[in-house]
C-alpha atoms as a PDB file:
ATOM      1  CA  UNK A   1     -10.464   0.831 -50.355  1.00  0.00           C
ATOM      2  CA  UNK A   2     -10.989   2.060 -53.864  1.00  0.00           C
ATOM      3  CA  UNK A   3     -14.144   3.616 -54.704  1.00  0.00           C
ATOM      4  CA  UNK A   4     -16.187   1.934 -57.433  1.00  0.00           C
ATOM      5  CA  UNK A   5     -16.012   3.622 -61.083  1.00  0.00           C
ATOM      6  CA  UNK A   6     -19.480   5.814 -61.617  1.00  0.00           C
ATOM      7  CA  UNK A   7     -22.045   4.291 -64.325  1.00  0.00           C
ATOM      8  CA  UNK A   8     -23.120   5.780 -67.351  1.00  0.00           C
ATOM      9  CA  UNK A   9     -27.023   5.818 -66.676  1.00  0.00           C
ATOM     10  CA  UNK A  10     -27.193   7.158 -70.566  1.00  0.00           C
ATOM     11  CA  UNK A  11     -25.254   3.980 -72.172  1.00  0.00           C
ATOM     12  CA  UNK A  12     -26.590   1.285 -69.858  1.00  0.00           C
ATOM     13  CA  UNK A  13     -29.766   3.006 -71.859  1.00  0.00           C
ATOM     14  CA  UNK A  14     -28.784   2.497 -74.560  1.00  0.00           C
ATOM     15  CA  UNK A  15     -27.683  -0.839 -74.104  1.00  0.00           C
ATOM     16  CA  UNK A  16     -30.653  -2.736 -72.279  1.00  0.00           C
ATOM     17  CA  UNK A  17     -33.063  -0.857 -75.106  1.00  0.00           C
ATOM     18  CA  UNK A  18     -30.739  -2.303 -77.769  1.00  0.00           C
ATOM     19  CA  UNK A  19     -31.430  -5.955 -76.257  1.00  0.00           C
ATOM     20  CA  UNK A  20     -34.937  -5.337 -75.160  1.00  0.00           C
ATOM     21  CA  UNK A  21     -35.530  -4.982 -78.595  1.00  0.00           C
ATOM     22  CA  UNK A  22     -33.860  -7.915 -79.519  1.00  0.00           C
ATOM     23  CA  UNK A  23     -35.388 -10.322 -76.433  1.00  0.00           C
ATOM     24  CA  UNK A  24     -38.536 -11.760 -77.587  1.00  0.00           C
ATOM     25  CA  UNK A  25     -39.891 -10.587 -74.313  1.00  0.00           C
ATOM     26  CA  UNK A  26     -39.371  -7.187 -74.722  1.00  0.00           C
ATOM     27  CA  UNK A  27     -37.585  -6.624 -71.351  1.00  0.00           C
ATOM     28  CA  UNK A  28     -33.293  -6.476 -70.333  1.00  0.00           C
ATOM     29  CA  UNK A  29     -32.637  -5.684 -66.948  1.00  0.00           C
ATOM     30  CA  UNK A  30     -29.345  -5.302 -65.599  1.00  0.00           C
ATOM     31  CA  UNK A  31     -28.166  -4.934 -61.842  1.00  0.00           C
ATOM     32  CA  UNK A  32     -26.161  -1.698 -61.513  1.00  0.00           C
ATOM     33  CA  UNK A  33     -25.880  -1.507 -58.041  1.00  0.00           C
ATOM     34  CA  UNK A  34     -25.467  -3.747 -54.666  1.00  0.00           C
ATOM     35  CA  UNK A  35     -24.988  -2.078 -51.408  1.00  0.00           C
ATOM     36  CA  UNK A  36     -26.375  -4.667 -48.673  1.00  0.00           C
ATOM     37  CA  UNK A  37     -29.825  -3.825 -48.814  1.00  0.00           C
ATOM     38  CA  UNK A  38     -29.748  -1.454 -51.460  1.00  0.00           C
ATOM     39  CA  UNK A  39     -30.191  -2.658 -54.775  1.00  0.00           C
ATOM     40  CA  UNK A  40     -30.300  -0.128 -58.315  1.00  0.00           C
ATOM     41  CA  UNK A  41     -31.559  -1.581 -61.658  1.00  0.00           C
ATOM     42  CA  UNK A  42     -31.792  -0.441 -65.060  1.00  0.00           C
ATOM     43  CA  UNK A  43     -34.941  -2.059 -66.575  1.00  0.00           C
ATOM     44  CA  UNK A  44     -35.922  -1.782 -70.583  1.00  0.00           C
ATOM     45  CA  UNK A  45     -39.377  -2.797 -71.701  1.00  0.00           C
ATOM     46  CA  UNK A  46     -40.230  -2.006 -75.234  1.00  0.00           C
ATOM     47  CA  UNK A  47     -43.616  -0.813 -76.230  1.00  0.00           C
ATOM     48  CA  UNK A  48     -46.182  -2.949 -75.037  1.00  0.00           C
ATOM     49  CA  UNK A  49     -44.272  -4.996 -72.321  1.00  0.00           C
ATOM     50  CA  UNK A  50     -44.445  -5.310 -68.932  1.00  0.00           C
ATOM     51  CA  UNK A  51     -43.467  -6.726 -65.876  1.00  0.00           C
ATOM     52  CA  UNK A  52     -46.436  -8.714 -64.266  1.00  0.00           C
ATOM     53  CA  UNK A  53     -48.147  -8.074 -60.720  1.00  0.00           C
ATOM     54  CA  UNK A  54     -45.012  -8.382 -58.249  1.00  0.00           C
ATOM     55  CA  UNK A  55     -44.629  -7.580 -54.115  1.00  0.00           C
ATOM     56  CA  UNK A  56     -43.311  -4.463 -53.361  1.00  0.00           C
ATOM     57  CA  UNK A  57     -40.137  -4.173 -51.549  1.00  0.00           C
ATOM     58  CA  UNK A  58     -40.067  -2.477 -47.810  1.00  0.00           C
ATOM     59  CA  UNK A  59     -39.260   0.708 -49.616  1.00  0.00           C
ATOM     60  CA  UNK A  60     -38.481   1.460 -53.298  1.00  0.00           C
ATOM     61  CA  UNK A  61     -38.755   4.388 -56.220  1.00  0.00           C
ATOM     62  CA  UNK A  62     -38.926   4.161 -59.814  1.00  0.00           C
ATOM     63  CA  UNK A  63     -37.273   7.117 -62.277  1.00  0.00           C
ATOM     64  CA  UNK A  64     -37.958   6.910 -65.901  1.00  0.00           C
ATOM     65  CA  UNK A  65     -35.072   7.883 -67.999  1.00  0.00           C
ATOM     66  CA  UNK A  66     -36.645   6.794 -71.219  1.00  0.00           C
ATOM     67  CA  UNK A  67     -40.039   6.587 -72.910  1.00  0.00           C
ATOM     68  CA  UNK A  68     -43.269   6.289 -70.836  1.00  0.00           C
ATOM     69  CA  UNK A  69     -44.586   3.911 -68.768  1.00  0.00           C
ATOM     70  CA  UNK A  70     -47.839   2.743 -66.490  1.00  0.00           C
ATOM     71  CA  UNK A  71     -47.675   2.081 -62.967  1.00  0.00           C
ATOM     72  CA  UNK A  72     -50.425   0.164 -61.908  1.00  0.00           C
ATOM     73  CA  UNK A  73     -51.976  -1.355 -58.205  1.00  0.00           C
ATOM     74  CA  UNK A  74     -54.933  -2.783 -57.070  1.00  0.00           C
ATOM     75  CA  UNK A  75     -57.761  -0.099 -58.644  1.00  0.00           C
ATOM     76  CA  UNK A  76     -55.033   2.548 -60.074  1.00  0.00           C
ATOM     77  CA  UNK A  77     -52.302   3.599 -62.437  1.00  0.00           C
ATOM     78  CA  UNK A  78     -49.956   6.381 -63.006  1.00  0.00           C
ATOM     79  CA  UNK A  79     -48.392   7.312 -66.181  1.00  0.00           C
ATOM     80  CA  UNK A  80     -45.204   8.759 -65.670  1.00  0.00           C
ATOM     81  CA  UNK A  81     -42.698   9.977 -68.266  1.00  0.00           C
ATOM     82  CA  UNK A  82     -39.142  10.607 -69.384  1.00  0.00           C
ATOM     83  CA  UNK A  83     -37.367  12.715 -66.217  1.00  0.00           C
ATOM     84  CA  UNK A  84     -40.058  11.586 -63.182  1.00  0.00           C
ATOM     85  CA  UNK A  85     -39.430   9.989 -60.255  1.00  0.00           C
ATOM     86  CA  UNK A  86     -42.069   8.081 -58.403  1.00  0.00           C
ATOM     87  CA  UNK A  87     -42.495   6.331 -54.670  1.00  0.00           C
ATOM     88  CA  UNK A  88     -43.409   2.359 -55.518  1.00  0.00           C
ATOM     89  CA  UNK A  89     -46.143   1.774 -53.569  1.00  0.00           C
ATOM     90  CA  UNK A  90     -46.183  -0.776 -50.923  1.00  0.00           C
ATOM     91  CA  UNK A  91     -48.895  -2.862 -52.475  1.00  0.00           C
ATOM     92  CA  UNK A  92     -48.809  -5.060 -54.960  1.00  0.00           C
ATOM     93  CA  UNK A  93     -47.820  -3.615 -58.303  1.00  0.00           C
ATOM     94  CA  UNK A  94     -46.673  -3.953 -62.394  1.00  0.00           C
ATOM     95  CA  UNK A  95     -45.481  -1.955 -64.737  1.00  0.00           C
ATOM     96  CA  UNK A  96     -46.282  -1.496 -68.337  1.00  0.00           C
ATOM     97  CA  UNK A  97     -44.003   0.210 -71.066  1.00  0.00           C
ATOM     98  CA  UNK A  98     -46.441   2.883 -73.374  1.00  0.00           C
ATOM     99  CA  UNK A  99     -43.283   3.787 -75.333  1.00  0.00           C
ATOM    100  CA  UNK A 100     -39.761   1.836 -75.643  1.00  0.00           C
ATOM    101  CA  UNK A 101     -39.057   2.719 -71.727  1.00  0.00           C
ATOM    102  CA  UNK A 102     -35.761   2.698 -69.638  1.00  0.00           C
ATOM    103  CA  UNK A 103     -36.675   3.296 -65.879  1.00  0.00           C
ATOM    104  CA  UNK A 104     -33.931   3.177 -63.078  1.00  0.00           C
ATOM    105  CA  UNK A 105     -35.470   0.727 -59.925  1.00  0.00           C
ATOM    106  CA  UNK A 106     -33.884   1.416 -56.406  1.00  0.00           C
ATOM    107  CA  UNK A 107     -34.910  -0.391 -53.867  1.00  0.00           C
ATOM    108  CA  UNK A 108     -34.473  -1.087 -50.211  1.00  0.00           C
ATOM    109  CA  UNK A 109     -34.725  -5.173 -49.167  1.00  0.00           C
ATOM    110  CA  UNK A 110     -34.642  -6.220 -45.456  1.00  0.00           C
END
């Protein structure tokens, strides 16, 4: 069996930004990688979007490569920038771009 071809994490970037910017929602996601219960997204958000109040999965992490976003919950939120990597907590949850934003989702769905 062949393995798959690696992804350029810096051009899907690129990419989902480009149309973010052009989607009058502010937001491109793409699926980048399916693996039975693992799943690995690239999600844009442009400045001032942001994915409303959503379930969290049985396990899942969030790394910004791009910009700065706002992790929020039920009384909290957590800024995190360009380079960080961050547990989702396992409580209801959104996410708000501060900058133009490109974060890298995996998580783990029973």
């Amino acid at each position: 069996m062949q393995e798959p071809a690696p992804h350029d994490l810096a051009a899907l970037a690129d990419e989902h930004l480009r149309k973010a910017r052009a989607a009058s929602h502010g937001r491109s996601a793409h699926l980048v990688m399916h693996d039975g219960v693992l799943r690995q997204s690239v999600i844009a958000l442009v400045a001032g979007a942001a994915l409303d109040e959503h379930n969290a999965p049985p396990a899942a992490s969030l790394q910004v490569l791009r910009g700065r976003v706002r992790l929020t919950t039920a009384g909290r939120s957590e800024e995190l920038g360009a380079g960080q990597l961050q547990m989702i907590p396992k409580e209801r949850h959104g996410l708000a771009a501060l900058d133009d934003a490109v974060v890298l989702l995996t998580a783990v769905n029973d």
